[in-house]
Protein backbone atom coordinates (compact mmCIF):
# COMPACT_ATOMS: atom_id res chain seq x y z
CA UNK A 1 -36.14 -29.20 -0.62
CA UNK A 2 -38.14 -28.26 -3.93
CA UNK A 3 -40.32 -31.12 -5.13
CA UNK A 4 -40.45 -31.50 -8.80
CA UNK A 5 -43.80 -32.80 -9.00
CA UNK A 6 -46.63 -30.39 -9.92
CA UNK A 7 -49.10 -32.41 -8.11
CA UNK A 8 -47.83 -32.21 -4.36
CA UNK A 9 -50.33 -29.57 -3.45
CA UNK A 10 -52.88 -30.68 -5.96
CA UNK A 11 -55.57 -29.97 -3.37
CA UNK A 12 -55.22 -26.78 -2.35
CA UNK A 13 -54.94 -25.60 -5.74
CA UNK A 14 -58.26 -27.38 -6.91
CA UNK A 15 -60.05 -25.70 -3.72
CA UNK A 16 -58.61 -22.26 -4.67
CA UNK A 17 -59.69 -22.98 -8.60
CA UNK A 18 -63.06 -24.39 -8.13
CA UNK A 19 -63.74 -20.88 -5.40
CA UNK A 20 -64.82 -23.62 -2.22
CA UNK A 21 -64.09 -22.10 0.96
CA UNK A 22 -60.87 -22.22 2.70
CA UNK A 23 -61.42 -23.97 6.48
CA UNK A 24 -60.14 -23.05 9.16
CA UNK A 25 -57.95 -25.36 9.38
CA UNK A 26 -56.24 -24.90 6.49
CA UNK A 27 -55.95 -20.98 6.97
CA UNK A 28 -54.27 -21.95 10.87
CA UNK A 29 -51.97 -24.63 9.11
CA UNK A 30 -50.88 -21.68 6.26
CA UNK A 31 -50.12 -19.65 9.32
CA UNK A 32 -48.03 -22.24 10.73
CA UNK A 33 -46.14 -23.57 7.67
CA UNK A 34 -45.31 -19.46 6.62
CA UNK A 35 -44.34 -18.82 10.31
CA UNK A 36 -42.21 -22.03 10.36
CA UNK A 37 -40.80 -21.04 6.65
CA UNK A 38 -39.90 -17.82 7.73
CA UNK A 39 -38.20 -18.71 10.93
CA UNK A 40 -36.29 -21.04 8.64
CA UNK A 41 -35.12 -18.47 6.16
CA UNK A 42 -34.07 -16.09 8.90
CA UNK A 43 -31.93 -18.96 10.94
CA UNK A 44 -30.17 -20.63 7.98
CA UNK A 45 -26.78 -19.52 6.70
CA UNK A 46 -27.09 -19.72 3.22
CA UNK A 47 -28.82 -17.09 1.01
CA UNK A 48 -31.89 -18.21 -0.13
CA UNK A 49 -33.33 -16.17 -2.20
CA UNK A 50 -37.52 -15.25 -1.07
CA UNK A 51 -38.70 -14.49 -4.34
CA UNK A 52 -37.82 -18.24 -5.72
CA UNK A 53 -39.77 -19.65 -3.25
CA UNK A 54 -42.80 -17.50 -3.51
CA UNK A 55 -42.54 -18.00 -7.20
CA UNK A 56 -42.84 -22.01 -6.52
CA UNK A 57 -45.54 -21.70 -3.96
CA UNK A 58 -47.52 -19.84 -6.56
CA UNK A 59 -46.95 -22.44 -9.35
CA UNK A 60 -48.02 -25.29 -6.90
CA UNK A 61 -50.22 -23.54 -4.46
CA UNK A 62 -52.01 -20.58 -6.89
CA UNK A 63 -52.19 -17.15 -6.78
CA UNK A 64 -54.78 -16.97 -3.92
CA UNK A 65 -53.40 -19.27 -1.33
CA UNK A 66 -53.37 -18.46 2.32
CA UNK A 67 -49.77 -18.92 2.85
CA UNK A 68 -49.16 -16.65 0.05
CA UNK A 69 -51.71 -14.19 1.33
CA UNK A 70 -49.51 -14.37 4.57
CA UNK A 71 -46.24 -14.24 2.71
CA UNK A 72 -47.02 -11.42 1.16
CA UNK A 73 -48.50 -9.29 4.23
CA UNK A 74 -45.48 -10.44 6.29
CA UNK A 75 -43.40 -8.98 2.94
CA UNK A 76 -45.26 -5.64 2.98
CA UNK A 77 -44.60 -4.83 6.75
């Protein structure tokens, strides 16, 4: 499910923005959620296509996200 609402991930973008430093646990929760979104896209049926949803995880998230970072290292190998 997409949300429509810019402000779902409000915090992580305004920790990204501002330059604060990621925690841990927010780098070992990126893991999980992009492990978990990936296992999702592999098992379900339907074609869904990748680059949508790493072009909505950049609009809510922003550029320098840790789930994108591991999108797009999972992407390159």
């Amino acid at each position: 499910m997409i949300f429509k609402s810019s402000n779902v991930f409000s915090v992580f973008r305004n920790n990204i923005e501002n330059e604060k430093e990621v925690d841990e646990r927010t780098v070992t929760n990126s893991y999980l959620f992009t492990e978990a979104l990936l296992a999702r896209l592999i098992e379900s049926e339907s074609e869904i296509d990748l680059d949508l949803i790493i072009e909505d995880l950049r609009n809510r998230l922003g550029n320098n996200h840790p789930v994108l970072v591991f999108l797009k290292q999972l992407i390159d190998e």
